[in-house]
PDB file of N, CA and C in Angstrom:
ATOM      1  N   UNK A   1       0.842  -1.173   0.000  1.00  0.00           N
ATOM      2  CA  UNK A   1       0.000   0.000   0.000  1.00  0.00           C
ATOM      3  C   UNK A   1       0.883   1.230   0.000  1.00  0.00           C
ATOM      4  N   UNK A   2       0.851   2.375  -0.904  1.00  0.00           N
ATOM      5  CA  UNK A   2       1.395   3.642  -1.065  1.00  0.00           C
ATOM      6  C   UNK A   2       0.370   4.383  -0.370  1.00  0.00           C
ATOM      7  N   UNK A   3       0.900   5.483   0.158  1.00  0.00           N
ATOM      8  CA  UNK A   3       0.578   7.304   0.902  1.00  0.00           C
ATOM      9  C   UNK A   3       0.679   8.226  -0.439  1.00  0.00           C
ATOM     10  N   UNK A   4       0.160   8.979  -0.444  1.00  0.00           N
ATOM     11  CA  UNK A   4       0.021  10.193  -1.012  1.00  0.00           C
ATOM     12  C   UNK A   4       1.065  10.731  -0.414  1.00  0.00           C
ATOM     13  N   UNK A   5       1.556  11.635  -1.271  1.00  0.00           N
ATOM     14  CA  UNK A   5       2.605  12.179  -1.026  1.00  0.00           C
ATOM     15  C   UNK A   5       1.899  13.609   0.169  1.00  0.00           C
ATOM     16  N   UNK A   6       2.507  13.886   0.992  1.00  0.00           N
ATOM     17  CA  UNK A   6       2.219  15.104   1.433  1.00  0.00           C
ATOM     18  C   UNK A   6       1.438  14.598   2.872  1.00  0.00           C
ATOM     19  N   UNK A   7       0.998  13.101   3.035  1.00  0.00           N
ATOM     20  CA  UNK A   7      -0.223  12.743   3.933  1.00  0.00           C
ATOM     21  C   UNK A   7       0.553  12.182   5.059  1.00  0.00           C
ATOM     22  N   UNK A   8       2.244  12.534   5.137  1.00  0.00           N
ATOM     23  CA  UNK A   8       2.681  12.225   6.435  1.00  0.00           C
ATOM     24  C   UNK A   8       2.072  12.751   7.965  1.00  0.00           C
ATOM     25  N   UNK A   9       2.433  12.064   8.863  1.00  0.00           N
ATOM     26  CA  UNK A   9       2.002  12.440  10.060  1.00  0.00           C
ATOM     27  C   UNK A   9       3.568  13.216  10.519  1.00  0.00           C
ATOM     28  N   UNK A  10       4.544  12.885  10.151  1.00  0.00           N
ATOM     29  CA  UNK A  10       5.920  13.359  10.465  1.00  0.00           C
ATOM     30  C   UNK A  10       5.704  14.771  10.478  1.00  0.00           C
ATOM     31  N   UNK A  11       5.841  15.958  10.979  1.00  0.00           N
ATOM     32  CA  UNK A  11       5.907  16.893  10.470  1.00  0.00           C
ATOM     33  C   UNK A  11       7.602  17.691  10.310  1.00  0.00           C
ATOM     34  N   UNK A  12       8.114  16.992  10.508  1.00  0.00           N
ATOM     35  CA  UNK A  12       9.823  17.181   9.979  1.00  0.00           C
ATOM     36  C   UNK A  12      10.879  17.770  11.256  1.00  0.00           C
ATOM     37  N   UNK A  13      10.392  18.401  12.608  1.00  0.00           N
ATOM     38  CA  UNK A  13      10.591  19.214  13.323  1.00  0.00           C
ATOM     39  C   UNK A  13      11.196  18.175  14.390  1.00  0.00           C
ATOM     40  N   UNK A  14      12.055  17.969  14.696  1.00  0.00           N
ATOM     41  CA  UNK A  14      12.142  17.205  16.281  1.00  0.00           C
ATOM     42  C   UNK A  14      11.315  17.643  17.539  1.00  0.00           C
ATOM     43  N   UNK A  15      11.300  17.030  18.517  1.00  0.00           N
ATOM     44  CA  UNK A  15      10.642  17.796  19.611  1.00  0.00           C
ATOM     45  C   UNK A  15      10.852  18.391  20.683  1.00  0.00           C
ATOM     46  N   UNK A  16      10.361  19.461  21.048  1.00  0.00           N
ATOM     47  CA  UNK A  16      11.448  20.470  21.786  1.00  0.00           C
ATOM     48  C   UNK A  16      11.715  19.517  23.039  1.00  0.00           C
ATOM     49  N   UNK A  17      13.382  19.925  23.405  1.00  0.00           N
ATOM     50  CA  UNK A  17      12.783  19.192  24.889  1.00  0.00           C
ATOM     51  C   UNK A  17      12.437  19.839  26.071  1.00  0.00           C
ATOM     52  N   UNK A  18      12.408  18.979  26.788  1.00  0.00           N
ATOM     53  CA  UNK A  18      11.233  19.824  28.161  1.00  0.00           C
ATOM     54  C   UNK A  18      12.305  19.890  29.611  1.00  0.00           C
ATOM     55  N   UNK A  19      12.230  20.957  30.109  1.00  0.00           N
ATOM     56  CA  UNK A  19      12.630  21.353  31.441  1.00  0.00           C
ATOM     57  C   UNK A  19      12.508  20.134  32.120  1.00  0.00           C
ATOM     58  N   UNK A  20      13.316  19.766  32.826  1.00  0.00           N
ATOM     59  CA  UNK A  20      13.007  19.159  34.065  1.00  0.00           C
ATOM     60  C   UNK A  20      12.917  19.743  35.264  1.00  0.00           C
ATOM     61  N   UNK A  21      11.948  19.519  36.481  1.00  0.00           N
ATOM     62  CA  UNK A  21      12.054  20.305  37.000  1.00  0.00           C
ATOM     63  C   UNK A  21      11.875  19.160  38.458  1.00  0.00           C
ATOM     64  N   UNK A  22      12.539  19.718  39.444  1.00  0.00           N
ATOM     65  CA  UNK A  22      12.489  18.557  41.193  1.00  0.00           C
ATOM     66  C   UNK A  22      11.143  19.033  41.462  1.00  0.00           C
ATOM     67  N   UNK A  23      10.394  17.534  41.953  1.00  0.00           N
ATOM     68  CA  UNK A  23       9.150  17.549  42.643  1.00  0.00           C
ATOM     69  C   UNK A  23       9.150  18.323  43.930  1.00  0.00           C
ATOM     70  N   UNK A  24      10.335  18.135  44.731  1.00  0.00           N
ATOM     71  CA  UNK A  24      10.258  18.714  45.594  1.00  0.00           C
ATOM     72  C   UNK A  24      10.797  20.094  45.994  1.00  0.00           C
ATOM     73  N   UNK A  25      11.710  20.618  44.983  1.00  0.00           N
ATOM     74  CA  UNK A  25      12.249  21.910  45.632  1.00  0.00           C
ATOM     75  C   UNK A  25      12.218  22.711  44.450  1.00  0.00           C
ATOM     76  N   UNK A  26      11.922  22.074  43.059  1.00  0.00           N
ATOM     77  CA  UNK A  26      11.791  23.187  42.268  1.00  0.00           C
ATOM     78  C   UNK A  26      12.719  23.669  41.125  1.00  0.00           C
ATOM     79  N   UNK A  27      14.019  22.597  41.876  1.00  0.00           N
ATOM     80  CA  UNK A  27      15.394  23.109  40.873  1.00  0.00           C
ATOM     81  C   UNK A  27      14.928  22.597  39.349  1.00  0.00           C
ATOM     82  N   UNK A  28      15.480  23.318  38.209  1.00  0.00           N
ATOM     83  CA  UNK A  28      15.584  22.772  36.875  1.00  0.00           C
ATOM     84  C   UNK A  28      16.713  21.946  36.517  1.00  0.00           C
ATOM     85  N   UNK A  29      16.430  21.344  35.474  1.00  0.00           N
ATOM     86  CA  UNK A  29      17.416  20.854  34.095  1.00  0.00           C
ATOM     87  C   UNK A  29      16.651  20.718  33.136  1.00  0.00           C
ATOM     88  N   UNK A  30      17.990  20.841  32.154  1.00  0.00           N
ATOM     89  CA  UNK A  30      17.972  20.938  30.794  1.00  0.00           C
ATOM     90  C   UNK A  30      17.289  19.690  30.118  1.00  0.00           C
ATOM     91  N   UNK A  31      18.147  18.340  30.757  1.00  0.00           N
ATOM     92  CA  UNK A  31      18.422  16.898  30.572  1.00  0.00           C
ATOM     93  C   UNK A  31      18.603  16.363  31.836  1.00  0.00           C
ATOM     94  N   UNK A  32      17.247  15.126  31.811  1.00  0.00           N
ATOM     95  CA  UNK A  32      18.031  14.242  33.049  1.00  0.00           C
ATOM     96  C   UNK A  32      19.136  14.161  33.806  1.00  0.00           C
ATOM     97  N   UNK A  33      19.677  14.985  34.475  1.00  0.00           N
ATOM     98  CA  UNK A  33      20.962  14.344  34.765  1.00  0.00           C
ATOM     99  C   UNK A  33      21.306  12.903  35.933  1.00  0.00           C
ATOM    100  N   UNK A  34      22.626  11.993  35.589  1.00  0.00           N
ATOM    101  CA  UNK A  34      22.531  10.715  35.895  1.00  0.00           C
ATOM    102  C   UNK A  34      22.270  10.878  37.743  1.00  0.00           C
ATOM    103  N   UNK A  35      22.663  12.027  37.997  1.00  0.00           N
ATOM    104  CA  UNK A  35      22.403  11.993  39.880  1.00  0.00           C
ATOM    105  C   UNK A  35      20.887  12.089  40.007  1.00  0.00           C
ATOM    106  N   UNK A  36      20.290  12.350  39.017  1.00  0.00           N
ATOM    107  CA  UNK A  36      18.636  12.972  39.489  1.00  0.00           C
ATOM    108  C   UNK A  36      18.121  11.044  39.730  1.00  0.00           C
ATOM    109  N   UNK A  37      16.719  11.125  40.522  1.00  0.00           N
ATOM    110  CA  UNK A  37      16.130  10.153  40.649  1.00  0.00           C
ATOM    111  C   UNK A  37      14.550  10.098  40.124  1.00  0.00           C
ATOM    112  N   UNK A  38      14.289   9.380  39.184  1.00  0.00           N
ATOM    113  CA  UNK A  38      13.088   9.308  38.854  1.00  0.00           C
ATOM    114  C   UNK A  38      12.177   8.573  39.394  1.00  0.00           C
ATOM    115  N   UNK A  39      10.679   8.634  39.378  1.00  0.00           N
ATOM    116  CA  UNK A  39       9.973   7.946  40.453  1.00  0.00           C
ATOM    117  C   UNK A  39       8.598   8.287  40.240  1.00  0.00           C
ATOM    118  N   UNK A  40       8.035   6.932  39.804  1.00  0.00           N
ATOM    119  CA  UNK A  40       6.659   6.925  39.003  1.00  0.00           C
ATOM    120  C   UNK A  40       5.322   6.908  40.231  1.00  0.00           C
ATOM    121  N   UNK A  41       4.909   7.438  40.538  1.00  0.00           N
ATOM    122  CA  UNK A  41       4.122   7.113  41.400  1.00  0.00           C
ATOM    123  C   UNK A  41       2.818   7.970  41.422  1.00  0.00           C
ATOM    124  N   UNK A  42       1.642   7.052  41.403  1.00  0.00           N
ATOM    125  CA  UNK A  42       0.222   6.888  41.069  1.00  0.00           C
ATOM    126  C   UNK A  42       0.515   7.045  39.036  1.00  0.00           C
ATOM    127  N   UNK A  43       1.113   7.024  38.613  1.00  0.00           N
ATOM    128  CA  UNK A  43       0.972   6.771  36.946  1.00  0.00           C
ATOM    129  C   UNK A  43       2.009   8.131  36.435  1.00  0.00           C
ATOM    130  N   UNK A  44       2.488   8.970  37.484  1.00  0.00           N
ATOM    131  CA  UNK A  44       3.105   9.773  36.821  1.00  0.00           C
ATOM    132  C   UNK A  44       4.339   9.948  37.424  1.00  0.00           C
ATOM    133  N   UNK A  45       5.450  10.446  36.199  1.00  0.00           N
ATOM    134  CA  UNK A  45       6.769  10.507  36.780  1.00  0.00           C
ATOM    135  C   UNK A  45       6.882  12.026  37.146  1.00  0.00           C
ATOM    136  N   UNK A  46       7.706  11.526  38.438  1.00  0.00           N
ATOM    137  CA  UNK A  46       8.898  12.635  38.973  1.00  0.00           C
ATOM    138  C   UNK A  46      10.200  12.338  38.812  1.00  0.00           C
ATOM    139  N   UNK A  47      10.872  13.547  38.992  1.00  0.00           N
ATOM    140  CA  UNK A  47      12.176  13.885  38.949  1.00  0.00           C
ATOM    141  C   UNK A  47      12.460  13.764  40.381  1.00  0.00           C
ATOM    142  N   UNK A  48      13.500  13.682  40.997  1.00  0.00           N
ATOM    143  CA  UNK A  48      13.996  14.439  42.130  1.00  0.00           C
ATOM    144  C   UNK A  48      15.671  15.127  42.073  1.00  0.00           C
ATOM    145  N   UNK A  49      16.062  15.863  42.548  1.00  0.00           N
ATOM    146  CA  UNK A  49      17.402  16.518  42.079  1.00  0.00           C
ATOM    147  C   UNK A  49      17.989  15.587  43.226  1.00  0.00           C
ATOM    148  N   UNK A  50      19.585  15.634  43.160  1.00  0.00           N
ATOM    149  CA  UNK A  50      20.251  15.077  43.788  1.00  0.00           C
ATOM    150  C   UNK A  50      20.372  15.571  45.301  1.00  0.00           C
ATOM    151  N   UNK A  51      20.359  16.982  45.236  1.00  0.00           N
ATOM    152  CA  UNK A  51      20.276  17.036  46.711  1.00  0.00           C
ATOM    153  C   UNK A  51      18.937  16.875  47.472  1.00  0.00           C
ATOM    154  N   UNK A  52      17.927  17.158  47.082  1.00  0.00           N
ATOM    155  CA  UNK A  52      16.803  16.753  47.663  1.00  0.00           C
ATOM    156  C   UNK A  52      16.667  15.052  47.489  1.00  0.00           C
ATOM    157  N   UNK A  53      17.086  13.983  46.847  1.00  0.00           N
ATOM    158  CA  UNK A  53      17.253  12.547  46.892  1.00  0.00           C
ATOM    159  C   UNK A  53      18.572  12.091  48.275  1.00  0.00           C
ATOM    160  N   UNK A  54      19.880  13.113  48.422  1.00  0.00           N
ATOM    161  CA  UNK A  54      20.471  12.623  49.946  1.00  0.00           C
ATOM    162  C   UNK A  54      19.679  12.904  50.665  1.00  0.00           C
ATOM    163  N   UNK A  55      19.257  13.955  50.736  1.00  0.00           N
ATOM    164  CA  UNK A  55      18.326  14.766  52.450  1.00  0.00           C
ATOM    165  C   UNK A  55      16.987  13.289  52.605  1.00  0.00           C
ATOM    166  N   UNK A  56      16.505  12.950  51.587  1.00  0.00           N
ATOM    167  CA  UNK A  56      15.623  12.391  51.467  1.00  0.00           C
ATOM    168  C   UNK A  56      15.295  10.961  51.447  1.00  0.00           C
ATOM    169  N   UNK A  57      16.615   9.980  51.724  1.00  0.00           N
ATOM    170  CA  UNK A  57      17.043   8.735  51.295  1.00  0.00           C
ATOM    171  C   UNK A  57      16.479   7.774  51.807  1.00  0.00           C
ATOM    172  N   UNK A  58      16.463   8.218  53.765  1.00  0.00           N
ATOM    173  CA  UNK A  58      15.656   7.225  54.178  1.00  0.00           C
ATOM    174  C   UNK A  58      14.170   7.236  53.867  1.00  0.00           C
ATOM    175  N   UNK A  59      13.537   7.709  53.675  1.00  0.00           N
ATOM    176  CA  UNK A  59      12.328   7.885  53.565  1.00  0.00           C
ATOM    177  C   UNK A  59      12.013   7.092  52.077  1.00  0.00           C
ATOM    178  N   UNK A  60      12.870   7.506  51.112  1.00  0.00           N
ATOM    179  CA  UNK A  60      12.635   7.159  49.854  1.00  0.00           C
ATOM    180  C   UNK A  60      12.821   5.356  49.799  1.00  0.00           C
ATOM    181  N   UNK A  61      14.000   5.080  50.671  1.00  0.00           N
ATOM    182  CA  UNK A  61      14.373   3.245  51.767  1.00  0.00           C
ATOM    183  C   UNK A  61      13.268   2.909  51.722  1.00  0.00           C
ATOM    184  N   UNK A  62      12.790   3.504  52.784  1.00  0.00           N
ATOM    185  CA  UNK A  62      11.539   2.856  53.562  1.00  0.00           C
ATOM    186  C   UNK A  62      10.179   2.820  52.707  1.00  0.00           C
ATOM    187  N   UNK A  63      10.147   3.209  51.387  1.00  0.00           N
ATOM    188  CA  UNK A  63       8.739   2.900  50.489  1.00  0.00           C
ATOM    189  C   UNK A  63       9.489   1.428  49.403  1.00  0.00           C
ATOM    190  N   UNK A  64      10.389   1.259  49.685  1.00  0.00           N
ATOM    191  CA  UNK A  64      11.123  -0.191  48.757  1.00  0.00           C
ATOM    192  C   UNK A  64      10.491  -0.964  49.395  1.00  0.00           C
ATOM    193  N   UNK A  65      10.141  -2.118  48.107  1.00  0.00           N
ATOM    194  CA  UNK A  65       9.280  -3.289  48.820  1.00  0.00           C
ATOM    195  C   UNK A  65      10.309  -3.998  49.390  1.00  0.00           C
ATOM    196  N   UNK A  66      10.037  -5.071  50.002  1.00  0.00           N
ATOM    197  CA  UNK A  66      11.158  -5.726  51.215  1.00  0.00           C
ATOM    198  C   UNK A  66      12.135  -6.713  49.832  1.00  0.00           C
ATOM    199  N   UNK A  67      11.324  -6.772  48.925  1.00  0.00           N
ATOM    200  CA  UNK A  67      11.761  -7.555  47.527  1.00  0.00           C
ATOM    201  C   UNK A  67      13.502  -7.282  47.673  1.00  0.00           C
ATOM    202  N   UNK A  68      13.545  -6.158  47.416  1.00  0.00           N
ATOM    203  CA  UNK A  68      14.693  -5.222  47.112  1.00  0.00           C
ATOM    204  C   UNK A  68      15.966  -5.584  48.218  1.00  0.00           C
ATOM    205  N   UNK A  69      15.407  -5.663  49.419  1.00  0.00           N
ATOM    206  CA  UNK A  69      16.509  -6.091  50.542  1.00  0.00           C
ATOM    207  C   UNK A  69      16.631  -7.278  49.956  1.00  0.00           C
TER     208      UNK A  69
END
């Protein structure tokens, strides 16, 4: 099966990328960076920046299922 020429869905543009921003304190990035922690919870992701993920560690411990130990 052939397309008509012109009947792409592509529209040629990449897609911008998007701020990241910490759930909890607000800081930005550009790009993921590898210290940030991501964290899906009720269906949607967060970010967390690295310093709000030390201050925050045990707490973040203590929601791991026991699987993990």
């Amino acid at each position: 099966m052939t397309s008509l020429s012109g009947g792409s869905d592509d529209t040629g543009s990449p897609a911008e990328p998007q701020a990241l921003i910490c759930a909890r304190c607000g800081a930005r990035a550009e790009s993921p960076p590898p210290t940030w922690t991501c964290s899906v919870e009720n269906g949607v992701r967060q970010y967390i920046c690295d310093t709000c993920s030390r201050e925050n560690l045990r707490a973040i411990e203590g929601r791991l299922d026991s699987a993990w130990w």
